[in-house]
PDB file of N, CA and C in Angstrom:
ATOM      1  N   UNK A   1     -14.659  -0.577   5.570  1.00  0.00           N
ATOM      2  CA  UNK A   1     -14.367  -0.848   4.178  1.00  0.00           C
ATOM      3  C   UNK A   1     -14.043   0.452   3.455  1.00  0.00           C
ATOM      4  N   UNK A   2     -13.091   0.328   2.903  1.00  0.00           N
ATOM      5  CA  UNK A   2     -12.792   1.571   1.262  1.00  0.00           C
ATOM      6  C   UNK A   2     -13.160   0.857   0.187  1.00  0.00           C
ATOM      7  N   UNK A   3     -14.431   2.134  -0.205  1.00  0.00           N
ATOM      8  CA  UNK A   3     -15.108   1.889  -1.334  1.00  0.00           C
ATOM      9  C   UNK A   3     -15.475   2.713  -2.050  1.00  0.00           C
ATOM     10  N   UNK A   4     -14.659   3.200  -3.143  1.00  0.00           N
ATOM     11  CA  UNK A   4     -15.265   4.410  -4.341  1.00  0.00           C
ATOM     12  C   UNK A   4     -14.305   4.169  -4.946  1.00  0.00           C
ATOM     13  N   UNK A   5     -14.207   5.297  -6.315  1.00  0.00           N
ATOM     14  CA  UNK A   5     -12.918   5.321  -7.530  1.00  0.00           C
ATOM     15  C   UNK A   5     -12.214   6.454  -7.107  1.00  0.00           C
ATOM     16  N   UNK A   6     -11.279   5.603  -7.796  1.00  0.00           N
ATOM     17  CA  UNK A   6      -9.583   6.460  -7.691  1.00  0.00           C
ATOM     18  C   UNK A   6      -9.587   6.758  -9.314  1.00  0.00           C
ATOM     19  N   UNK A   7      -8.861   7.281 -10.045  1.00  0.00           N
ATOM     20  CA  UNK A   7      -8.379   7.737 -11.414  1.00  0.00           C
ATOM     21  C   UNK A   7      -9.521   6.420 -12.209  1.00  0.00           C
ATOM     22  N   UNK A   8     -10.701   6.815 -12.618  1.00  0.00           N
ATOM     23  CA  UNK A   8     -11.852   5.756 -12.800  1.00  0.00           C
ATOM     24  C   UNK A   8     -11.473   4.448 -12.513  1.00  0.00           C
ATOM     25  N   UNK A   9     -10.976   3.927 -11.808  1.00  0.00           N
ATOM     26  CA  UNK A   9     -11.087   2.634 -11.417  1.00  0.00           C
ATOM     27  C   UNK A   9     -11.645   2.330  -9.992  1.00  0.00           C
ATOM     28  N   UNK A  10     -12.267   1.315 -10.026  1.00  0.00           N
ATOM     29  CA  UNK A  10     -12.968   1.223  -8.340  1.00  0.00           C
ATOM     30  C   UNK A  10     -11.516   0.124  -7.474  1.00  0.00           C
ATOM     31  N   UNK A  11     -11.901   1.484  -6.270  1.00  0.00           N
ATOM     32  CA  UNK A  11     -11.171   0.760  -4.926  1.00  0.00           C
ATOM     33  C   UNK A  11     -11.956   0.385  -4.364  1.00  0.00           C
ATOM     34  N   UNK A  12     -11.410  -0.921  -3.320  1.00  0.00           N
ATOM     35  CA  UNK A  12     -12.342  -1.305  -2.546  1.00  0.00           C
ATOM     36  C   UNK A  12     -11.573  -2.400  -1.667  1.00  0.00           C
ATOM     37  N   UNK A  13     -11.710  -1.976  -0.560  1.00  0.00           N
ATOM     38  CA  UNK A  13     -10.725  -2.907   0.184  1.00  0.00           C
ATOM     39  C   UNK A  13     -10.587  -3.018   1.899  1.00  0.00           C
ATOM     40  N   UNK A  14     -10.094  -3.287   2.801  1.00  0.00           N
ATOM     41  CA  UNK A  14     -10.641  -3.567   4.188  1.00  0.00           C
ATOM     42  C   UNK A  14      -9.740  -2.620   4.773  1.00  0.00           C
ATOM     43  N   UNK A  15     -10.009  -1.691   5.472  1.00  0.00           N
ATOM     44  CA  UNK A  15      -9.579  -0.579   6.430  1.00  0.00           C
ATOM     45  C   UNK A  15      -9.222  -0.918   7.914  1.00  0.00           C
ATOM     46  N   UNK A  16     -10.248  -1.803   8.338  1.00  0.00           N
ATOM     47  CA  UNK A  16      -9.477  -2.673   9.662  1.00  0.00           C
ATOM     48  C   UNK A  16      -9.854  -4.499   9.930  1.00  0.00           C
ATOM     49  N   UNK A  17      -8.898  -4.965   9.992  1.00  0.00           N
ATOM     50  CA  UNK A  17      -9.187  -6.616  10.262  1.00  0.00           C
ATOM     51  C   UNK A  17      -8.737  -6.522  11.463  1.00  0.00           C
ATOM     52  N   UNK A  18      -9.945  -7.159  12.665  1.00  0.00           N
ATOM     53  CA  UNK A  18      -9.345  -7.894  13.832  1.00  0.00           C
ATOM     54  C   UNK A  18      -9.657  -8.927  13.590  1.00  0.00           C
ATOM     55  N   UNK A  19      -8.893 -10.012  14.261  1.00  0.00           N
ATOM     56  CA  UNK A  19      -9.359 -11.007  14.574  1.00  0.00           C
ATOM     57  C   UNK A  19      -9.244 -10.957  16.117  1.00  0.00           C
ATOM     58  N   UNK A  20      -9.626 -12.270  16.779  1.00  0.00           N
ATOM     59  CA  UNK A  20      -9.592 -12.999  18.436  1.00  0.00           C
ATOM     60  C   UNK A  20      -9.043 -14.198  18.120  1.00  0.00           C
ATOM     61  N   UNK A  21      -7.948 -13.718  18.575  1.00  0.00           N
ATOM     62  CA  UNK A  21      -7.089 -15.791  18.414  1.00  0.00           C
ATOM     63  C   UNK A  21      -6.836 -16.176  19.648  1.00  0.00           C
ATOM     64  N   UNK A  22      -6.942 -17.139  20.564  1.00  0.00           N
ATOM     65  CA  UNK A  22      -6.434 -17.514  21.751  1.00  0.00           C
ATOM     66  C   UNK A  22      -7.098 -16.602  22.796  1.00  0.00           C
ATOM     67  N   UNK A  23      -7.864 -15.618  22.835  1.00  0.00           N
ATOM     68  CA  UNK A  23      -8.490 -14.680  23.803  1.00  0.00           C
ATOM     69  C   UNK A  23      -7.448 -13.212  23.547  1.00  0.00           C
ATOM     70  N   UNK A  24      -6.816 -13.341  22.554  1.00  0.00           N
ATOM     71  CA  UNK A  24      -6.253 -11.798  21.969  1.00  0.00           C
ATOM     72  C   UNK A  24      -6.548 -11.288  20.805  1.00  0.00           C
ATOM     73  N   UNK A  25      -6.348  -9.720  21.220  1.00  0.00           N
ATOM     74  CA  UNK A  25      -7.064  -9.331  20.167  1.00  0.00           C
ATOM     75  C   UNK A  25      -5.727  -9.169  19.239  1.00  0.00           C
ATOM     76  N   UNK A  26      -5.828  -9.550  18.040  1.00  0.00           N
ATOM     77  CA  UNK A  26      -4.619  -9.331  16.646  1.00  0.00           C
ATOM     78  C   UNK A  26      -5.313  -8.538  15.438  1.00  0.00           C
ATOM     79  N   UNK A  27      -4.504  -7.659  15.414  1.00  0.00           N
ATOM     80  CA  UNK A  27      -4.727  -6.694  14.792  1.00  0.00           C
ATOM     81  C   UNK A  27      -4.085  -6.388  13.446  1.00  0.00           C
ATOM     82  N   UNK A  28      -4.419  -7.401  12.414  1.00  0.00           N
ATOM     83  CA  UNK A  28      -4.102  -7.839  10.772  1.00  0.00           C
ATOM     84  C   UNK A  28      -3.692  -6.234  10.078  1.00  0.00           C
ATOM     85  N   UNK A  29      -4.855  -5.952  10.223  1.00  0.00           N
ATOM     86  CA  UNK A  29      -4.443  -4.628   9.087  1.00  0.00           C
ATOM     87  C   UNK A  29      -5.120  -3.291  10.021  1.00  0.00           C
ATOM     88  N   UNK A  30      -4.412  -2.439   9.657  1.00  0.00           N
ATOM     89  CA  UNK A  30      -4.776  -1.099  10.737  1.00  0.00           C
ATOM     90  C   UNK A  30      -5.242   0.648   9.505  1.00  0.00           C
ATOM     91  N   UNK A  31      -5.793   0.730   9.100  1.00  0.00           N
ATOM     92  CA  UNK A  31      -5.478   1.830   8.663  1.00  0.00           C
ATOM     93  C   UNK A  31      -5.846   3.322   8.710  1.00  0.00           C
ATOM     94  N   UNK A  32      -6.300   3.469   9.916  1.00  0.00           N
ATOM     95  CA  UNK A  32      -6.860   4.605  10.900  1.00  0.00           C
ATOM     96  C   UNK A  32      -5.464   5.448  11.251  1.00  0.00           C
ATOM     97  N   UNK A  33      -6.127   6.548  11.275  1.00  0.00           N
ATOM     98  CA  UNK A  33      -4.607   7.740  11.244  1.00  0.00           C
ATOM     99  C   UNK A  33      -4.772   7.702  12.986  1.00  0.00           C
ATOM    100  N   UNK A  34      -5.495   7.030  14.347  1.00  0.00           N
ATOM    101  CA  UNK A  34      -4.972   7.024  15.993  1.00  0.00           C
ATOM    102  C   UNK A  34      -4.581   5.974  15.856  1.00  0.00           C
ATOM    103  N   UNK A  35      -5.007   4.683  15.163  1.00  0.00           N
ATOM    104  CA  UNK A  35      -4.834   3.240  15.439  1.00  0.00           C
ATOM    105  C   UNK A  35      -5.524   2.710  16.290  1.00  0.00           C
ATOM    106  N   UNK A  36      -5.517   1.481  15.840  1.00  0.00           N
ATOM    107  CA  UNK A  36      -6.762   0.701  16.816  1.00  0.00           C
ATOM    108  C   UNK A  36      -6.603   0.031  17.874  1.00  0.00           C
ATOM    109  N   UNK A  37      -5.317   0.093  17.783  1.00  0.00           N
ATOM    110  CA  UNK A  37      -4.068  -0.054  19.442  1.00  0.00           C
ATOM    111  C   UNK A  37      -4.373   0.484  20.188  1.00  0.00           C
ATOM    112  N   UNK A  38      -4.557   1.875  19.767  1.00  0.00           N
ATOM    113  CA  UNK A  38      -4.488   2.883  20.829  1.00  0.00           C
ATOM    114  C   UNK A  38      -5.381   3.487  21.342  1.00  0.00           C
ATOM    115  N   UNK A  39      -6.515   3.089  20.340  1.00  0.00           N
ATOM    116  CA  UNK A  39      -8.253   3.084  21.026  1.00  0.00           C
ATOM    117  C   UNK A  39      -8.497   2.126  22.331  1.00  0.00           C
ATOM    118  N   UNK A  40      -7.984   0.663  21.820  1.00  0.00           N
ATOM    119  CA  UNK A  40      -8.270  -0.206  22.580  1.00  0.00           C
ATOM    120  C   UNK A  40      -7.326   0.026  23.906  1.00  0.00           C
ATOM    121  N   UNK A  41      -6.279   0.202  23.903  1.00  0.00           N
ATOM    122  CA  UNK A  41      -5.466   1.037  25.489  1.00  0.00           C
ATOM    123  C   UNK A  41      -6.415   2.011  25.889  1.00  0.00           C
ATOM    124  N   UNK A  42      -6.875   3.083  25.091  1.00  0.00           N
ATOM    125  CA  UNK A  42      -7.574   4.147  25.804  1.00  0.00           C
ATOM    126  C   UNK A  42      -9.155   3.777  26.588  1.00  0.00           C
ATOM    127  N   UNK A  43      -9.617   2.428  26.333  1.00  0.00           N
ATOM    128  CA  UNK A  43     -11.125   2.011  26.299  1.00  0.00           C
ATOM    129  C   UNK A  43     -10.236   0.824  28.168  1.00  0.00           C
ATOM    130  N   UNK A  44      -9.102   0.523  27.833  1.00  0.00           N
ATOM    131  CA  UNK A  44      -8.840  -0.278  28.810  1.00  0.00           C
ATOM    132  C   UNK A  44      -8.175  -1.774  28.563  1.00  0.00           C
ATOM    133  N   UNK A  45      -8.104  -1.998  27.276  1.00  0.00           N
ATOM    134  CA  UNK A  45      -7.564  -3.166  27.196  1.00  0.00           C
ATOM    135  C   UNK A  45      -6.561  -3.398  27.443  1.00  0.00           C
ATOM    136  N   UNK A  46      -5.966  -4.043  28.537  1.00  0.00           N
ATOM    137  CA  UNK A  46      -4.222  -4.178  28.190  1.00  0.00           C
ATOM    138  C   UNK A  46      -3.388  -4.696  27.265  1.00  0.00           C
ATOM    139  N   UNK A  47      -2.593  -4.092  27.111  1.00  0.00           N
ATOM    140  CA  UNK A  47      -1.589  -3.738  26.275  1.00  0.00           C
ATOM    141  C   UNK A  47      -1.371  -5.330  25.861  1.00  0.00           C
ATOM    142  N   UNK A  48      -1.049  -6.242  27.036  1.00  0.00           N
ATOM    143  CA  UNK A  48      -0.608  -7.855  26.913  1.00  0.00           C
ATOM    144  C   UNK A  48      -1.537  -8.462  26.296  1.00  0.00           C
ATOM    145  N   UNK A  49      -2.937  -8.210  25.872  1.00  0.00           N
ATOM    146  CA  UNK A  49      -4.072  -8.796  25.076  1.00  0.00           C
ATOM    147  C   UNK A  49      -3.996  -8.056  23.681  1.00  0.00           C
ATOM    148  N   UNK A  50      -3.305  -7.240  23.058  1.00  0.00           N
ATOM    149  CA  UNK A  50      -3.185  -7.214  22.028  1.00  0.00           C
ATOM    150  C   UNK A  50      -1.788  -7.582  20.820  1.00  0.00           C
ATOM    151  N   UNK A  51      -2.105  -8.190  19.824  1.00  0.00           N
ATOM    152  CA  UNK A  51      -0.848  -8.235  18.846  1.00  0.00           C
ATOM    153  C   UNK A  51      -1.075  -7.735  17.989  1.00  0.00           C
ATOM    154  N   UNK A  52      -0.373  -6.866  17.217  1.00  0.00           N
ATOM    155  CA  UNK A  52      -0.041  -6.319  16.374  1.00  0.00           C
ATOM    156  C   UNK A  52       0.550  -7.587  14.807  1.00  0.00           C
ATOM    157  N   UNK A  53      -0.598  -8.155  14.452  1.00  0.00           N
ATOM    158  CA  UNK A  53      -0.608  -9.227  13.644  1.00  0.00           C
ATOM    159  C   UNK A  53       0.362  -8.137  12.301  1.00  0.00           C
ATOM    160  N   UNK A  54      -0.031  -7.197  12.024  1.00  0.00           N
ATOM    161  CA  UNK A  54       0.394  -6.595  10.394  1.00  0.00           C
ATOM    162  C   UNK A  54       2.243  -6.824  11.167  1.00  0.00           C
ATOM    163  N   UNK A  55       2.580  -7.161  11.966  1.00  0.00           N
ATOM    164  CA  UNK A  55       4.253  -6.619  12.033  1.00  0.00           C
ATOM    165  C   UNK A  55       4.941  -8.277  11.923  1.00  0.00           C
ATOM    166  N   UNK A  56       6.070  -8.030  11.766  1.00  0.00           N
ATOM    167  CA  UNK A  56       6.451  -9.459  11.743  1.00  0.00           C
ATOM    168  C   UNK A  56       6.854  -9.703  12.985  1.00  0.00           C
ATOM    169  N   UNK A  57       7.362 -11.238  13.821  1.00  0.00           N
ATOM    170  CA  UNK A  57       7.123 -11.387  15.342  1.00  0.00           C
ATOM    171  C   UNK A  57       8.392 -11.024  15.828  1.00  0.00           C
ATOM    172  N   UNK A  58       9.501 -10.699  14.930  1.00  0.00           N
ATOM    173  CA  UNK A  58      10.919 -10.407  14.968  1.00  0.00           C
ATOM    174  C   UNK A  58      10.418  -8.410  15.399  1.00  0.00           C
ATOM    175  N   UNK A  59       9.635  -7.935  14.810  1.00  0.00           N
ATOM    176  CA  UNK A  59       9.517  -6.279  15.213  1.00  0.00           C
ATOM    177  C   UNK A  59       8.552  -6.696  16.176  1.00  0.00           C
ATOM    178  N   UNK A  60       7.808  -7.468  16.258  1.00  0.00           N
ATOM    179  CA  UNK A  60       6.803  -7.269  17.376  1.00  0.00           C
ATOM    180  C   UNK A  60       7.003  -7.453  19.199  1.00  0.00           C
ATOM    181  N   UNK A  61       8.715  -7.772  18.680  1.00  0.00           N
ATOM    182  CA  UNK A  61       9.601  -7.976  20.057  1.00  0.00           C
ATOM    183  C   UNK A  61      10.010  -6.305  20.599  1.00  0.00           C
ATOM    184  N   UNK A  62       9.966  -5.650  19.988  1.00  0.00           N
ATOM    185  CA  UNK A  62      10.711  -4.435  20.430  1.00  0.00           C
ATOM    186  C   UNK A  62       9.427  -3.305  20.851  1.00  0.00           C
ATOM    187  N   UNK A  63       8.062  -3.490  20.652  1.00  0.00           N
ATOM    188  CA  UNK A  63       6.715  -3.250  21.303  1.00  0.00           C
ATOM    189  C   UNK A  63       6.853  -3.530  22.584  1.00  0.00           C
ATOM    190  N   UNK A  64       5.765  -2.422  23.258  1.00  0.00           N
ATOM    191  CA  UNK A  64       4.890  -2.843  24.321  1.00  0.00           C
ATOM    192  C   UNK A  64       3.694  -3.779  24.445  1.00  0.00           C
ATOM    193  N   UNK A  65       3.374  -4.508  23.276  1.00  0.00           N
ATOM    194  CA  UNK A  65       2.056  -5.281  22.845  1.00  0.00           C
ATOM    195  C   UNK A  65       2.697  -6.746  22.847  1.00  0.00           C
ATOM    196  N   UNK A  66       2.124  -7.633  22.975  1.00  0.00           N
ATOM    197  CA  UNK A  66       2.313  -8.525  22.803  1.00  0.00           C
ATOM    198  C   UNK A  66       2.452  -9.395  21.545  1.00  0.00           C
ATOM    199  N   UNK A  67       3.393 -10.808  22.063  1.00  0.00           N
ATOM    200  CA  UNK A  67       4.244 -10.735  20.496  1.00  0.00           C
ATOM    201  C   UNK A  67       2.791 -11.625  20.059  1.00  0.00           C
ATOM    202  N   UNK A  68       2.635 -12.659  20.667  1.00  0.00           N
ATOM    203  CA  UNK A  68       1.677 -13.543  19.950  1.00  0.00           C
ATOM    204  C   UNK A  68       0.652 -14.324  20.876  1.00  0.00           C
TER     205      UNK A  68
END
C-alpha cells in the first residue's frame, strides 16, 4: 500500500494487485521499479503462468508471458 501526503493531501492507494485466476498468476497493477514479473521468473515461475493483467490482450501478444 501507498500511504502518506503529497502537497497536504493524503495518498493512499495499492502498489501491487495479484490476483490467481484459472491457476495463473495476473498481475493487475505493478508498481515496483524490478517488477513482479521478474521476481516471480527469478523465484522460478514460468513465464506461461503469468499475465500481465495491467496490459491490454492486443499488447499482451507481443510478450513472453502469457496472454490470458
Amino acid at each position: 500500500m501507498i500511504l502518506g501526503r503529497e502537497n497536504k493531501r493524503r495518498v493512499h492507494g495499492c502498489l501491487i494487485h495479484v490476483d490467481i485466476i484459472n491457476g495463473k498468476i495476473w498481475i493487475q497493477r505493478d508498481g515496483t521499479e524490478e517488477g513482479v514479473a521478474s521476481e516471480l521468473v527469478k523465484v522460478g515461475v514460468p513465464k506461461d503462468r503469468i499475465v500481465l493483467g495491467f496490459r491490454s490482450p492486443e499488447l499482451r501478444k507481443n510478450t513472453d508471458f502469457a496472454i490470458a
